[in-house]
N, C-alpha and C. Protein backbone atom coordinates (compact mmCIF):
# COMPACT_ATOMS: atom_id res chain seq x y z
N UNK A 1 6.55 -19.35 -3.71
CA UNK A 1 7.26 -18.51 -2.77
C UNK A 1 6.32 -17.52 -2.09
N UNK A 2 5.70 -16.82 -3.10
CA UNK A 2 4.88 -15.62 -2.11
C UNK A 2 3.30 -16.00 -3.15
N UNK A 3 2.41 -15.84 -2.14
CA UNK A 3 0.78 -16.38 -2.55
C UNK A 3 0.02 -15.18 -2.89
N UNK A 4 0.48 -13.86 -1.65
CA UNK A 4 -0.27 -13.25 -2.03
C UNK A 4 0.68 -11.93 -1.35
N UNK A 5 0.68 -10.70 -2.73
CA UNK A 5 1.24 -9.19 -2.27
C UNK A 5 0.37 -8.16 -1.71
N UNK A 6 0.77 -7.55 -0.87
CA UNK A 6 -0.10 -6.40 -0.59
C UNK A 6 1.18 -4.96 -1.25
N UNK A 7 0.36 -4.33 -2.39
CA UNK A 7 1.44 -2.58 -2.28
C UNK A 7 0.12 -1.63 -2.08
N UNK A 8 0.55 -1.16 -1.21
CA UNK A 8 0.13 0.12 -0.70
C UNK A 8 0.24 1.30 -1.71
N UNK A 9 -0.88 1.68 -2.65
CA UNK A 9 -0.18 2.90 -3.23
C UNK A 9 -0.72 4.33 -2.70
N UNK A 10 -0.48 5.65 -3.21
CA UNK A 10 -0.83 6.93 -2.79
C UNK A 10 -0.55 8.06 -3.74
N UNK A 11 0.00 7.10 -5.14
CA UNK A 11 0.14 8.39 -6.16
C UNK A 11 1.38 8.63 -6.30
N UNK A 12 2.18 8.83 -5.49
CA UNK A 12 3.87 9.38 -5.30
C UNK A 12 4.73 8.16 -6.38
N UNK A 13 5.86 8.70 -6.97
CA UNK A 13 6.64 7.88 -7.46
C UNK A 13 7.04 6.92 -7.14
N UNK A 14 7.69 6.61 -5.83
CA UNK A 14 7.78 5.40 -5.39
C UNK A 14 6.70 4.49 -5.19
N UNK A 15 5.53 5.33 -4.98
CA UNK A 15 4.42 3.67 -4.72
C UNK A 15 4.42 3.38 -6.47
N UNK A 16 4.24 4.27 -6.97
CA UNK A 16 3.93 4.18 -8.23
C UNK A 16 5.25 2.80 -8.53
N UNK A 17 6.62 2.98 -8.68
CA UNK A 17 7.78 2.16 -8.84
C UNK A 17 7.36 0.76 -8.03
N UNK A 18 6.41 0.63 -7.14
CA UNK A 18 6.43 -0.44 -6.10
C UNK A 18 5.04 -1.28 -6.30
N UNK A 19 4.50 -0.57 -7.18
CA UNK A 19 3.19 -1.31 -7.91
C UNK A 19 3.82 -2.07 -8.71
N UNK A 20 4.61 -1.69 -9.74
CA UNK A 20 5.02 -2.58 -11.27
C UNK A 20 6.02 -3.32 -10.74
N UNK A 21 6.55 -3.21 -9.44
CA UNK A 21 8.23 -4.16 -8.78
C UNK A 21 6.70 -5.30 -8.33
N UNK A 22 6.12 -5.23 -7.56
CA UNK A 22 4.77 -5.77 -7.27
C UNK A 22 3.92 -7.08 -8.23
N UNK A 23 3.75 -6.15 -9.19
CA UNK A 23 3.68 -6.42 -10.44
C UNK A 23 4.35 -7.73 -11.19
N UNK A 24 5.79 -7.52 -11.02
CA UNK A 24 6.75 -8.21 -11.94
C UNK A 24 6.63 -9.56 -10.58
N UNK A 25 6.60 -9.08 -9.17
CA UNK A 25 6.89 -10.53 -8.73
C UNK A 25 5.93 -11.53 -9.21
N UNK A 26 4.75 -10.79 -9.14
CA UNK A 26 3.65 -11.86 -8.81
C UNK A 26 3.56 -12.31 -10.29
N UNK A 27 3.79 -11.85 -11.35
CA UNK A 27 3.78 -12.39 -12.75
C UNK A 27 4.85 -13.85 -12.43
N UNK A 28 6.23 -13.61 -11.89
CA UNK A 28 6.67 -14.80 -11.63
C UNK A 28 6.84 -15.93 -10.82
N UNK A 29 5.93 -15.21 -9.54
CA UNK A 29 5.36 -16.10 -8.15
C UNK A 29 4.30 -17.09 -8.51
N UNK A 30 3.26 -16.24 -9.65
CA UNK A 30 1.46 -16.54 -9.80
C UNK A 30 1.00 -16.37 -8.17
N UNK A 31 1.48 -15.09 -7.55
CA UNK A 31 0.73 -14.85 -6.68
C UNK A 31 -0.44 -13.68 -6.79
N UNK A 32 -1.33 -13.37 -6.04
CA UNK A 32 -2.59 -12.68 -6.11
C UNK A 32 -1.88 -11.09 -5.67
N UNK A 33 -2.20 -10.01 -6.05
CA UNK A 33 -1.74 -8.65 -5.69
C UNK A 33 -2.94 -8.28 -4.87
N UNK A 34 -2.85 -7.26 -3.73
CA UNK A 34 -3.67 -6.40 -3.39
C UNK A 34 -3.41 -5.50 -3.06
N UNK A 35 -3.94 -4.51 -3.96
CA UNK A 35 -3.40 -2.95 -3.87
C UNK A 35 -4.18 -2.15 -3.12
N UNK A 36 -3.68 -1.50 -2.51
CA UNK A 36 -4.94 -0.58 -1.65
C UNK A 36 -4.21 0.53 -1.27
N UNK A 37 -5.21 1.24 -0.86
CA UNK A 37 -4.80 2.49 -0.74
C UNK A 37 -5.62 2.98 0.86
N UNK A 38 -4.88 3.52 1.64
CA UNK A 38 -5.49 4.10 2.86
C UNK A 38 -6.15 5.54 2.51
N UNK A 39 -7.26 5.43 3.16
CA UNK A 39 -8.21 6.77 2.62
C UNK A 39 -7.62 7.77 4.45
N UNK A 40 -7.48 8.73 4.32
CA UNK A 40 -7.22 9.68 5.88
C UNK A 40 -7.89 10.89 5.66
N UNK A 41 -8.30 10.43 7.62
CA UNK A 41 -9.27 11.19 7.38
C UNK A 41 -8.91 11.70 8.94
N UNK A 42 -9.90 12.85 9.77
CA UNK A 42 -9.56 12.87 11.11
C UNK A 42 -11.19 12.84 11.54
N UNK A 43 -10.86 12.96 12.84
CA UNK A 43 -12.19 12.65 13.24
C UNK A 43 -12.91 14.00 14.85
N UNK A 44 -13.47 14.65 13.99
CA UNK A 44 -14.24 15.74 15.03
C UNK A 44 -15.44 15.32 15.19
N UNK A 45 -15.61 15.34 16.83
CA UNK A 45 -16.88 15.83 17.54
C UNK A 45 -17.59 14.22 17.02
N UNK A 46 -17.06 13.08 16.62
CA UNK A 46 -17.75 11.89 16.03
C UNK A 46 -18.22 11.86 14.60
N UNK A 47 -18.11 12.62 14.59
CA UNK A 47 -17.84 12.61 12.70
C UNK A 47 -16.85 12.43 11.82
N UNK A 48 -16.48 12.08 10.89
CA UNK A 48 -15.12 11.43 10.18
C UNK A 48 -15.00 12.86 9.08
N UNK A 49 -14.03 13.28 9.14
CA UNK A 49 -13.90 14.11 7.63
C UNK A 49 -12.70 13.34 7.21
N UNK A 50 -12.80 13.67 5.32
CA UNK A 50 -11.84 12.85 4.89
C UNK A 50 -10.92 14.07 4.41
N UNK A 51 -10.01 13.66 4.37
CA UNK A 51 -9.11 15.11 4.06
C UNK A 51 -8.25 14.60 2.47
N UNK A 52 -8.98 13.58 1.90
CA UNK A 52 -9.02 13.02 0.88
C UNK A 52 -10.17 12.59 0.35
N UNK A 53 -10.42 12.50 -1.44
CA UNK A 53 -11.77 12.10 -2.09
C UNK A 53 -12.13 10.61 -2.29
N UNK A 54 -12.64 10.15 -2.18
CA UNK A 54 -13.20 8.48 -2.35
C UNK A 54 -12.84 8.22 -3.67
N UNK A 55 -13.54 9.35 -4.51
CA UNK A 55 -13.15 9.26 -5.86
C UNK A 55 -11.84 8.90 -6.64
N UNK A 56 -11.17 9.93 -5.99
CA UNK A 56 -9.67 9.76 -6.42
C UNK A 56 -9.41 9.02 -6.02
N UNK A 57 -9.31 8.28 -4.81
CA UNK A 57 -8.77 7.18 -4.26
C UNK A 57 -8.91 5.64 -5.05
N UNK A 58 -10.39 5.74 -4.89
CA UNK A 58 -10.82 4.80 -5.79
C UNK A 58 -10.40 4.52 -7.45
N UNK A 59 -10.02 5.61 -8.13
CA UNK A 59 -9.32 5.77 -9.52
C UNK A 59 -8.24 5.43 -9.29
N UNK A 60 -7.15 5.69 -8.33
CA UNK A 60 -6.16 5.21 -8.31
C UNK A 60 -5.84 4.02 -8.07
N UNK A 61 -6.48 3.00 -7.05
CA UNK A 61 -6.30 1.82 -6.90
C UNK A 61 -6.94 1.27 -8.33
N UNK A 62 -7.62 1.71 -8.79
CA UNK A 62 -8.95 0.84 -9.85
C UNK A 62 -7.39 0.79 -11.34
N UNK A 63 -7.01 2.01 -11.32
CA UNK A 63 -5.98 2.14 -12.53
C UNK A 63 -5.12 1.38 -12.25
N UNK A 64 -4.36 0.46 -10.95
CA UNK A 64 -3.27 -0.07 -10.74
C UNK A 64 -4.14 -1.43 -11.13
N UNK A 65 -5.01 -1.89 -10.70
CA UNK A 65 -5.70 -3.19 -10.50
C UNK A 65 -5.65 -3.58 -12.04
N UNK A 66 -6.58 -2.59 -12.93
CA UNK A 66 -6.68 -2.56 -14.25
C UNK A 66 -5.87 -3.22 -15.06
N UNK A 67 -4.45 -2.28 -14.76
CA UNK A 67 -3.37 -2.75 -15.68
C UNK A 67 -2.87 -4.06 -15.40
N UNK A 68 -3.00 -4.69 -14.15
CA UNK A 68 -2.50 -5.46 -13.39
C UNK A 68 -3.34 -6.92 -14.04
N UNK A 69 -4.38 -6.96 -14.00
CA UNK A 69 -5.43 -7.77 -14.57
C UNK A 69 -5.01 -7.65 -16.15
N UNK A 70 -5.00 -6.57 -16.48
CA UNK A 70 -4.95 -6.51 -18.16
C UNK A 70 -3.45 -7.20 -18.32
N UNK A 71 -2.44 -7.54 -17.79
CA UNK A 71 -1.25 -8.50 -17.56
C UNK A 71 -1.69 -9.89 -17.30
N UNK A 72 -2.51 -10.36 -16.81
CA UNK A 72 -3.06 -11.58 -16.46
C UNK A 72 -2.96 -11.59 -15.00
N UNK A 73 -2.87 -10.77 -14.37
CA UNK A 73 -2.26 -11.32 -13.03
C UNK A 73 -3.77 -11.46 -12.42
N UNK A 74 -3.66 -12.03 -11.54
CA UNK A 74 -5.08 -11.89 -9.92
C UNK A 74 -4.60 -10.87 -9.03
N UNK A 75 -5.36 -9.91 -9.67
CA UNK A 75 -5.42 -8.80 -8.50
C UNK A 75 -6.82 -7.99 -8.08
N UNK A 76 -6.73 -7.19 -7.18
CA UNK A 76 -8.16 -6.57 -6.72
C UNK A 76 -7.44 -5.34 -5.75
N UNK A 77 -8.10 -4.35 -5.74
CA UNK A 77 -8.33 -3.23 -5.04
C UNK A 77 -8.91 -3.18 -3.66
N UNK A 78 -8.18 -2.13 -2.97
CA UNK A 78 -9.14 -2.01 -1.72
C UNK A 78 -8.41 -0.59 -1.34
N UNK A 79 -10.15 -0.04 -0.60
CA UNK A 79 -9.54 1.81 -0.23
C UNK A 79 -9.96 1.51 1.30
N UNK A 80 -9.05 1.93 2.60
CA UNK A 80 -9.95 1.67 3.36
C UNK A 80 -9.22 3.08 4.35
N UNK A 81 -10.46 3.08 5.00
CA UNK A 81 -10.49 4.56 5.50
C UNK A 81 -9.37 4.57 6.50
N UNK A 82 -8.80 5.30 7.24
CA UNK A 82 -7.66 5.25 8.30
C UNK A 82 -7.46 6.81 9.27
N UNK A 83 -6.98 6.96 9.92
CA UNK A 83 -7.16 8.30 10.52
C UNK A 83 -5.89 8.68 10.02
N UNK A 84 -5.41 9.90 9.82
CA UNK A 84 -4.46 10.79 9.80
C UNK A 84 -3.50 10.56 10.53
N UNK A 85 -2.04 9.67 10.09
CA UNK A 85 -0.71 9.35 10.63
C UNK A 85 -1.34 8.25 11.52
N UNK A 86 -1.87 7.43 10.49
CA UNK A 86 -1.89 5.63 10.97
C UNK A 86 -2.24 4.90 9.88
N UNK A 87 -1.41 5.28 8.60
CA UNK A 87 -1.49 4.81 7.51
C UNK A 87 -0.69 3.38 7.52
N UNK A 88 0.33 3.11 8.43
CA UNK A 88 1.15 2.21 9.02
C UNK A 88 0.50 1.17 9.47
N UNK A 89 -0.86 1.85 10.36
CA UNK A 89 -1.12 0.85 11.70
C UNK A 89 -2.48 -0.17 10.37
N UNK A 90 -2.86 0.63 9.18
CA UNK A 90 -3.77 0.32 8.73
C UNK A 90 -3.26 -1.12 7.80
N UNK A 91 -2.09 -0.51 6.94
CA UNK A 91 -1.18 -1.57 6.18
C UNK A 91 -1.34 -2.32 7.06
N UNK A 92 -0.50 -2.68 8.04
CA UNK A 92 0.05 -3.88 9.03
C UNK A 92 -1.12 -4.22 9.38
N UNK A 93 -2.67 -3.74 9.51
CA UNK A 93 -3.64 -5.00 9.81
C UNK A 93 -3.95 -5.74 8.48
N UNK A 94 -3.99 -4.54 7.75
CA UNK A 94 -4.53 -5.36 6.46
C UNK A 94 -3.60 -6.75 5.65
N UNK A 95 -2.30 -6.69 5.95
CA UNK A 95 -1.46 -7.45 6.23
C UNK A 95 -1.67 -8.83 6.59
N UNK A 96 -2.23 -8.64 7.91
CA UNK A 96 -2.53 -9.66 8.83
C UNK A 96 -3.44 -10.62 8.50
N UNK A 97 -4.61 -9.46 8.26
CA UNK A 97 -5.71 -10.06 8.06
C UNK A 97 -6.26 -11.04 6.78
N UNK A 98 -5.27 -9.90 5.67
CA UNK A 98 -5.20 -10.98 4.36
C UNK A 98 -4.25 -11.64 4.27
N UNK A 99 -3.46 -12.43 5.28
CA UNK A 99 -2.80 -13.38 5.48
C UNK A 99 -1.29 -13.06 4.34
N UNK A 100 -0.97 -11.67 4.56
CA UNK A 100 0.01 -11.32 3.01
C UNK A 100 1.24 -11.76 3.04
N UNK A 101 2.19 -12.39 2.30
CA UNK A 101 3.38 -13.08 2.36
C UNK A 101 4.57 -12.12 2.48
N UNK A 102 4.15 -11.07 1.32
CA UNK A 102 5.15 -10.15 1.17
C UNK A 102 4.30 -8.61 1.01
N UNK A 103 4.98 -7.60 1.37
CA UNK A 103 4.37 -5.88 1.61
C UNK A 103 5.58 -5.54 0.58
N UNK A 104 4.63 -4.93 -0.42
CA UNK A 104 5.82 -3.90 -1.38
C UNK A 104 5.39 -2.53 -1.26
N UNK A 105 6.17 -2.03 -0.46
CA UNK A 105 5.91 -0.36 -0.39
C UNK A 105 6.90 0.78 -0.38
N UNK A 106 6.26 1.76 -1.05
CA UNK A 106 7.38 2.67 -2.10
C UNK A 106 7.55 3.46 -0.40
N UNK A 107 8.78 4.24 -0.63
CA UNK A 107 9.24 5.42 0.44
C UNK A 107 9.51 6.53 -0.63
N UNK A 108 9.47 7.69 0.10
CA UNK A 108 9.78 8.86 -0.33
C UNK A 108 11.64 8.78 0.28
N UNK A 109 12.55 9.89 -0.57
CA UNK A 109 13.33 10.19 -0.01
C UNK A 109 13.45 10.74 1.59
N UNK A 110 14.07 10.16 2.42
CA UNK A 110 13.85 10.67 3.67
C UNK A 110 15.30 12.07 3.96
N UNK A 111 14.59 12.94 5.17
CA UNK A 111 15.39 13.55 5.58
C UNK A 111 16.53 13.44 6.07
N UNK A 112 17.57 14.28 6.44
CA UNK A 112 19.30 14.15 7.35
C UNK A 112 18.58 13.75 8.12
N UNK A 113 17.98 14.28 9.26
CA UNK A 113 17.15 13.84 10.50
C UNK A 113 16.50 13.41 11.00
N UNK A 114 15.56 12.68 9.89
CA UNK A 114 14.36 11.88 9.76
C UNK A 114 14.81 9.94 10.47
N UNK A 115 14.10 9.33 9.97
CA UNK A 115 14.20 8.20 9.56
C UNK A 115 14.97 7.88 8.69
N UNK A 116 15.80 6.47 8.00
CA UNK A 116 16.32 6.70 6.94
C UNK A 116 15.50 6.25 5.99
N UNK A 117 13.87 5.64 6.22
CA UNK A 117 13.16 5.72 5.14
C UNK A 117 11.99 6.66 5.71
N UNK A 118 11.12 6.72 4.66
CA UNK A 118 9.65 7.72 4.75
C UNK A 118 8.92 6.97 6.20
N UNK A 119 8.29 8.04 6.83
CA UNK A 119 7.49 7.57 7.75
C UNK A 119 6.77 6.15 7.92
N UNK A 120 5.76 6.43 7.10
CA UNK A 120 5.13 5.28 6.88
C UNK A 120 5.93 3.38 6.87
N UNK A 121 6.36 4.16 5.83
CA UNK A 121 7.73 2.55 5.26
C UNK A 121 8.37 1.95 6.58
N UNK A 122 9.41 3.05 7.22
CA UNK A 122 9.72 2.89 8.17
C UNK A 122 8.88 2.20 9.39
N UNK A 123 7.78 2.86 9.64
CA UNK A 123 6.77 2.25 10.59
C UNK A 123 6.30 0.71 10.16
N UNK A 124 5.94 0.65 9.02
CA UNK A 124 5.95 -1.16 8.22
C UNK A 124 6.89 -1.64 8.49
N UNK A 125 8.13 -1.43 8.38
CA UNK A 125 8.93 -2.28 7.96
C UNK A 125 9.65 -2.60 9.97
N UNK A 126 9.34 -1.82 10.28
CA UNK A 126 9.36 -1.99 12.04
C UNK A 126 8.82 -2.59 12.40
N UNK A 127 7.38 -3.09 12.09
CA UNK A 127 6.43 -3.74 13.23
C UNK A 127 5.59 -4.65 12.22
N UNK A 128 5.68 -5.28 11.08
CA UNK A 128 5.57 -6.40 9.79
C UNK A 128 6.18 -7.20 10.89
N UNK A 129 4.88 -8.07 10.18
CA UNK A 129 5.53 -10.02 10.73
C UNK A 129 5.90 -10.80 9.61
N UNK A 130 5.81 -10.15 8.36
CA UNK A 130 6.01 -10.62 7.06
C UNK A 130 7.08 -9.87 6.32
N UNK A 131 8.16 -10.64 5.12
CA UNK A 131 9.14 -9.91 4.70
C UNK A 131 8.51 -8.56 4.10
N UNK A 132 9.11 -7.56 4.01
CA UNK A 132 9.11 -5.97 3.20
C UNK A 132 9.79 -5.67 2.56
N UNK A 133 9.25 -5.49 1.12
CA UNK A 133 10.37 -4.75 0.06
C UNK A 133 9.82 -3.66 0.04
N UNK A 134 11.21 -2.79 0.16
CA UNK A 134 11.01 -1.14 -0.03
C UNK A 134 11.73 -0.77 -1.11
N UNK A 135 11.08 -0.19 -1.85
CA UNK A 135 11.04 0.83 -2.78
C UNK A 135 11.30 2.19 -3.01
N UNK A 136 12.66 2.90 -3.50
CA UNK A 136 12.94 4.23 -3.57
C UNK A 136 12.46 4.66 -5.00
């Protein structure tokens, strides 16, 4: 059914809930996971600042992969840099590009006025050429 997952994580409970939903498919798909995480950053004068650590970033995907592997599954990590409010545009290439069947990505509770999911989610789940499970 699905070959290969992409979840997006960032630490928050729901990605966190959308790693192990992630998790459980691909244990019963035998599809490959790829977890990644968008690094943001903005960009002055041609220089990139990250308004996040490599480090941390990198621990966090490395701890999802870990457990994920230590399950048997095929999975691998990836941090890749993105600008500040195009964490969306970054998923949906990476998407593309790793040819992904299915996107599991957590949302935050959204606002009365907002979206009715989290920014991001919302923006995936708008402009994905591939099914999306969202995650509260």
């Amino acid at each position: 059914m699905f070959d290969k997952i992409l979840v997006p994580v960032d630490g928050s409970e729901p990605s966190e809930r959308a790693a192990h939903i992630a998790a459980d498919l691909a244990s019963r798909c035998g599809a490959e996971v790829i977890v990644m995480h968008v690094l943001e950053g903005e960009s002055l004068y041609g220089d990139r600042i990250e308004l996040e650590g490599l480090a941390g970033a990198s621990d966090l995907v490395d701890r999802h992969v870990r457990r994920m592997k230590d399950s048997g599954l095929n999975a691998r990590g990836e941090v890749i840099p993105g600008l500040c409010g195009h964490a969306a545009r970054v998923i949906l290439t990476e998407a593309d590009d790793e040819r992904i069947d299915l996107v599991v990505v957590g949302t935050s509770a959204a606002s009365a006025w907002g979206p009715p999911f989290g920014r991001v989610a919302e923006q995936v789940l708008r402009f994905a050429r591939v099914p999306i499970l969202v995650v509260r």
